[in-house]
C-alpha atoms as a PDB file:
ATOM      1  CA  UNK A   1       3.965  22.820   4.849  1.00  0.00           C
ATOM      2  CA  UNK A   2       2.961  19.263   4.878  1.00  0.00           C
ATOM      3  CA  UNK A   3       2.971  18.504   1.102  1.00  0.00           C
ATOM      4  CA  UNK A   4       2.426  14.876  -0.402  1.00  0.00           C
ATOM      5  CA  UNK A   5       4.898  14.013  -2.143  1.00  0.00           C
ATOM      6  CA  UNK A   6       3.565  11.449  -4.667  1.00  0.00           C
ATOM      7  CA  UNK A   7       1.008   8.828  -4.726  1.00  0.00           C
ATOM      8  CA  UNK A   8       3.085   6.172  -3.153  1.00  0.00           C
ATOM      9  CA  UNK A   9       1.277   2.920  -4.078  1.00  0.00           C
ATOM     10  CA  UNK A  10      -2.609   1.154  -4.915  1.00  0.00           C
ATOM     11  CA  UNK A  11      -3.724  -1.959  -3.726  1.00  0.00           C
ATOM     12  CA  UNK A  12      -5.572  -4.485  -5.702  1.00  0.00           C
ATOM     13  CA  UNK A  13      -7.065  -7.344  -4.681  1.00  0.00           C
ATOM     14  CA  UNK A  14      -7.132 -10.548  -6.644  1.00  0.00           C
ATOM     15  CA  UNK A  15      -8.593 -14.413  -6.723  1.00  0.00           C
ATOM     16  CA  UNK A  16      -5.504 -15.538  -8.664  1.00  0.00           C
ATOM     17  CA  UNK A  17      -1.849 -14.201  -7.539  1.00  0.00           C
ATOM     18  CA  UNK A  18      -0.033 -15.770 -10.101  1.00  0.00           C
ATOM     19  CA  UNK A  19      -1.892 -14.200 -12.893  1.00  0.00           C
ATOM     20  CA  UNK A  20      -1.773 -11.167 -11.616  1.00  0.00           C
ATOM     21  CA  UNK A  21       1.489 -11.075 -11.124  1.00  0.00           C
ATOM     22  CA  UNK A  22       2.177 -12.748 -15.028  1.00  0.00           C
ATOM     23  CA  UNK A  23       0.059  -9.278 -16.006  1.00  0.00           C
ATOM     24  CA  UNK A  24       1.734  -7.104 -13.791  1.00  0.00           C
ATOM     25  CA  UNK A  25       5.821  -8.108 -14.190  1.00  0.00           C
ATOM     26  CA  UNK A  26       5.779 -10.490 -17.368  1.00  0.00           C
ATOM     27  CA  UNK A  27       3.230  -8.478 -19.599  1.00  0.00           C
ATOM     28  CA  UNK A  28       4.097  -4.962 -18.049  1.00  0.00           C
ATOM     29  CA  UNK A  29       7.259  -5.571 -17.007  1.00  0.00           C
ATOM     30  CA  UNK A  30       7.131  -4.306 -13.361  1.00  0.00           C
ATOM     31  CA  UNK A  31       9.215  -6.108 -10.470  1.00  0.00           C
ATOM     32  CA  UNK A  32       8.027  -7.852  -7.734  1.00  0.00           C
ATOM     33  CA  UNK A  33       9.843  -5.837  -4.811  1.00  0.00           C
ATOM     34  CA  UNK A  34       8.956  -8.281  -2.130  1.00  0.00           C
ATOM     35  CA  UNK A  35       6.228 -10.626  -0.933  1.00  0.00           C
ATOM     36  CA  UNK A  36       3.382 -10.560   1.816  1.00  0.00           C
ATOM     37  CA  UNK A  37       3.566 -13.623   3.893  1.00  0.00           C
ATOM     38  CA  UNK A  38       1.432 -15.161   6.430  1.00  0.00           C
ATOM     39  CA  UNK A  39       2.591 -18.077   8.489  1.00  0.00           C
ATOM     40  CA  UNK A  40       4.882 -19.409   5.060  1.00  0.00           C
ATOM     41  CA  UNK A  41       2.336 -18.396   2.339  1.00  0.00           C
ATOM     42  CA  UNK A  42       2.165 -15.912   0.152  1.00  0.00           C
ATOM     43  CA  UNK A  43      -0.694 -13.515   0.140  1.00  0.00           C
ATOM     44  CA  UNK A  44       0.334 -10.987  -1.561  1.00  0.00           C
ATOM     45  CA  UNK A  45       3.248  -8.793  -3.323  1.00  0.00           C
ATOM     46  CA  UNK A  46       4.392  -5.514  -3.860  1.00  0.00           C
ATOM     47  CA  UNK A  47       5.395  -4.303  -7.669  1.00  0.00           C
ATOM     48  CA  UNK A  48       7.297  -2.071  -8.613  1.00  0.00           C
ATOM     49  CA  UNK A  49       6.069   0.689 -11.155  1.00  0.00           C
ATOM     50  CA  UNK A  50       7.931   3.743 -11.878  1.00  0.00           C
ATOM     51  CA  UNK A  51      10.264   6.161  -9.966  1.00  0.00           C
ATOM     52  CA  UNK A  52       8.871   5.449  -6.633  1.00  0.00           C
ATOM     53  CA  UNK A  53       5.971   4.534  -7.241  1.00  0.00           C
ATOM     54  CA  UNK A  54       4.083   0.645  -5.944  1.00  0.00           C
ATOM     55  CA  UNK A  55       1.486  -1.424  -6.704  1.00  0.00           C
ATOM     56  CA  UNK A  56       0.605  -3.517  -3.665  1.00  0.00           C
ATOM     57  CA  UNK A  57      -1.932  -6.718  -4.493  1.00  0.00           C
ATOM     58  CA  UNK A  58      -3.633  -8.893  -1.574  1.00  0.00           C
ATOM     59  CA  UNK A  59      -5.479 -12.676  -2.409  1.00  0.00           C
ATOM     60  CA  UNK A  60      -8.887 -12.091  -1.942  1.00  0.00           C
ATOM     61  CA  UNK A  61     -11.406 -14.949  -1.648  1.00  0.00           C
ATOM     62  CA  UNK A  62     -13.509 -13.645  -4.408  1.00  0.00           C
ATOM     63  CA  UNK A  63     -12.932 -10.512  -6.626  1.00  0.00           C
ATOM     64  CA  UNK A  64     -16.229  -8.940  -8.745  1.00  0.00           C
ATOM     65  CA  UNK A  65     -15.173  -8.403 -12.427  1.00  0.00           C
ATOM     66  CA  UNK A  66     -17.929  -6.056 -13.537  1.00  0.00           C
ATOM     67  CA  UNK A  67     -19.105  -3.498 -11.201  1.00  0.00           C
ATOM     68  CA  UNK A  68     -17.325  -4.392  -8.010  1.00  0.00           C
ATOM     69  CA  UNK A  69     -14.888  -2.972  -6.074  1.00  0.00           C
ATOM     70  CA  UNK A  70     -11.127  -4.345  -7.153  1.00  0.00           C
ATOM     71  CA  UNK A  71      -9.406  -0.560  -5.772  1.00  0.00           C
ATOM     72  CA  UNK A  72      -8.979  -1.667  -2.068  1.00  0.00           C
ATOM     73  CA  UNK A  73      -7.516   1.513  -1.125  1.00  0.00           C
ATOM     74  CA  UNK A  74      -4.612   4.006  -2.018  1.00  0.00           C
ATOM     75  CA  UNK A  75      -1.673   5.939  -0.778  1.00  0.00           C
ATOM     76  CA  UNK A  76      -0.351   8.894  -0.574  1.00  0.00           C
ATOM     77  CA  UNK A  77       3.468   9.543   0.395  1.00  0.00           C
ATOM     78  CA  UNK A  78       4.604  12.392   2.275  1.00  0.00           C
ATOM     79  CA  UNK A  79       8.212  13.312   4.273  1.00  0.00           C
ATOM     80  CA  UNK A  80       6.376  14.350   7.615  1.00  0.00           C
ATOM     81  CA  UNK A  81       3.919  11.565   8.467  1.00  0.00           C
ATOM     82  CA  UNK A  82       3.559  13.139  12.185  1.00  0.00           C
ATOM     83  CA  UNK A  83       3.234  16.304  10.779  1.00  0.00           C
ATOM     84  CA  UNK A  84       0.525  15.443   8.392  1.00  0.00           C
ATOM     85  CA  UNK A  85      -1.435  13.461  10.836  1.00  0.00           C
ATOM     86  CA  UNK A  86      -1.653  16.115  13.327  1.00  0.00           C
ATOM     87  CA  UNK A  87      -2.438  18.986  10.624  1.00  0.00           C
ATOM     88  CA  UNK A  88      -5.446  16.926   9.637  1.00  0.00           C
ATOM     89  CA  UNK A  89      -6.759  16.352  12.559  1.00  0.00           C
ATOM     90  CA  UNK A  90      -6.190  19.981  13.298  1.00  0.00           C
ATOM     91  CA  UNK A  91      -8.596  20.833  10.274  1.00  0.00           C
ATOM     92  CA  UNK A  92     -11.185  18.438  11.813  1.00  0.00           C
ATOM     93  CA  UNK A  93     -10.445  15.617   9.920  1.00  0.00           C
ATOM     94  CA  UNK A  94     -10.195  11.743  11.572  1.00  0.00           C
ATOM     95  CA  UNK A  95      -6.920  10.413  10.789  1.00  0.00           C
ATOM     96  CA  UNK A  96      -5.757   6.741  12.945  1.00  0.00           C
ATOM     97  CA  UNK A  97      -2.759   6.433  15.067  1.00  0.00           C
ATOM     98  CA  UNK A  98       1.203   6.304  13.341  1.00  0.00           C
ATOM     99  CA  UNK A  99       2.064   2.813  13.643  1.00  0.00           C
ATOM    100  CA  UNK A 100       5.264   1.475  12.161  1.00  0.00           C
ATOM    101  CA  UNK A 101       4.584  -0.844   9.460  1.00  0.00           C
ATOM    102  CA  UNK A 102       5.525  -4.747   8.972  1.00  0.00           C
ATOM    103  CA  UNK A 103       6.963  -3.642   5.681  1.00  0.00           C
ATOM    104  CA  UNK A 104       9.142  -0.773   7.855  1.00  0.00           C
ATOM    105  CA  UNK A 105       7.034   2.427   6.745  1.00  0.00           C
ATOM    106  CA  UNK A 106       5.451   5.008   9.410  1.00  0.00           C
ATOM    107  CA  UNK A 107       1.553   5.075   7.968  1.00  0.00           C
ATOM    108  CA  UNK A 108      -1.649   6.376   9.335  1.00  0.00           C
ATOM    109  CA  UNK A 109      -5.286   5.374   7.524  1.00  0.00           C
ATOM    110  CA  UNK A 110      -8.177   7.016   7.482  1.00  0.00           C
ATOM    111  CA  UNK A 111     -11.660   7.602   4.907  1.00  0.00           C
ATOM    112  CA  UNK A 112     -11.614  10.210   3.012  1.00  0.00           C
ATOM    113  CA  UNK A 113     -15.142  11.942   3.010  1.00  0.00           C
ATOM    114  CA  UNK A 114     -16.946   9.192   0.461  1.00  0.00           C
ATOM    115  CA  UNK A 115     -16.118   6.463   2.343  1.00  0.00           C
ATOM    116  CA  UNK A 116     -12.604   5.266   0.381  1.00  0.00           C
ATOM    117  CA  UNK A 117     -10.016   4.136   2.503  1.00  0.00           C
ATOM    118  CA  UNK A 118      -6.189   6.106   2.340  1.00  0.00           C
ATOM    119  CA  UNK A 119      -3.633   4.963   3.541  1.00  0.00           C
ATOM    120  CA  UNK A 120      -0.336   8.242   4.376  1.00  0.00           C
ATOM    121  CA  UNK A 121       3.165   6.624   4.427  1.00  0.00           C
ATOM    122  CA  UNK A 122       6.379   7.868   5.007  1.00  0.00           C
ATOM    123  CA  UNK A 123       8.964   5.891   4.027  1.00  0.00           C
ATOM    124  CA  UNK A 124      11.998   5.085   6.513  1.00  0.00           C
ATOM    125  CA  UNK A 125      16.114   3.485   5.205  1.00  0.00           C
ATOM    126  CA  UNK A 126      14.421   0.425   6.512  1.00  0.00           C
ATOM    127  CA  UNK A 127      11.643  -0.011   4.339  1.00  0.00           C
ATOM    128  CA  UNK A 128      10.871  -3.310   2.369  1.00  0.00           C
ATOM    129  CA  UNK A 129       9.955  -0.952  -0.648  1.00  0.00           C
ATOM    130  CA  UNK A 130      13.819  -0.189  -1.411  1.00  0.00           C
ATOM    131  CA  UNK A 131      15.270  -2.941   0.408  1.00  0.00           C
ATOM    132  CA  UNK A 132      12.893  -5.906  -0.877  1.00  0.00           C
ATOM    133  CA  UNK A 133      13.237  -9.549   0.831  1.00  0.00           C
ATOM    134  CA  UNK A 134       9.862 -10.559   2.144  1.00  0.00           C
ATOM    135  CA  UNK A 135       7.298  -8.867   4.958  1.00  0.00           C
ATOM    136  CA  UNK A 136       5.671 -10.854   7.678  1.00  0.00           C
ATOM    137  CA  UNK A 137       2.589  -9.681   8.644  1.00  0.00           C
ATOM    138  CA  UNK A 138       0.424 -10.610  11.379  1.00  0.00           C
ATOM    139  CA  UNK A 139      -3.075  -9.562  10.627  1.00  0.00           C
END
């Protein structure tokens, strides 16, 4: 059986990095696991909330307080990402191609059937979620 396993992280998107991250770790006292870099900057960060359990936040240009959309997307963990993917599609579903990660997880995306993006993960002994430092992405 292809169970999830736990919600394995949300993402967020913000205008301001450091105060969200001065919420996040100094008022709720979550830690900053590692940072999202592109070409030397930050644009982004991964926190930390309980058990195994993340919080990833991206920079975005321009966030809508009231009445748009912050949730970018979330994420669902399971121990047989192959597995999952291919009993999806089985049941007629869409899912994209495995891909390993910049942050060292094996994740797939697809939309679930209102349009939300979700993201499956399974996490490897090399990922950036336990072993922290900072990602480089190039996207």
């Amino acid at each position: 059986m292809n169970r999830i396993a736990s919600v394995a992280h949300v993402c967020i998107k913000t205008a301001d990095l450091e105060a969200t991250e001065r919420f996040y770790c100094g008022a709720l006292g979550m830690e900053k696991r590692f940072a999202f870099m592109r070409k030397g900057e930050a644009i982004g960060f991964y926190l930390k909330t309980a058990n195994d359990t993340f919080i990833e936040v991206f920079k975005a240009d321009g966030v809508e307080k009231l009445g748009g959309q912050v949730l970018n997307h979330f994420c669902l963990q399971t121990e047989d990402i192959r597995g999952l993917r291919q009993s999806l599609a089985e049941k007629g579903f869409f899912p994209g191609e495995v891909r390993m990660g910049a942050d060292g997880t094996w994740p797939f995306w697809m939309d679930d059937p209102n349009g939300l993006a979700v993201e499956f993960q399974e996490y490897t002994d090399r990922s950036a979620q336990f072993a922290g430092g900072e990602v480089e992405v190039d996207w």
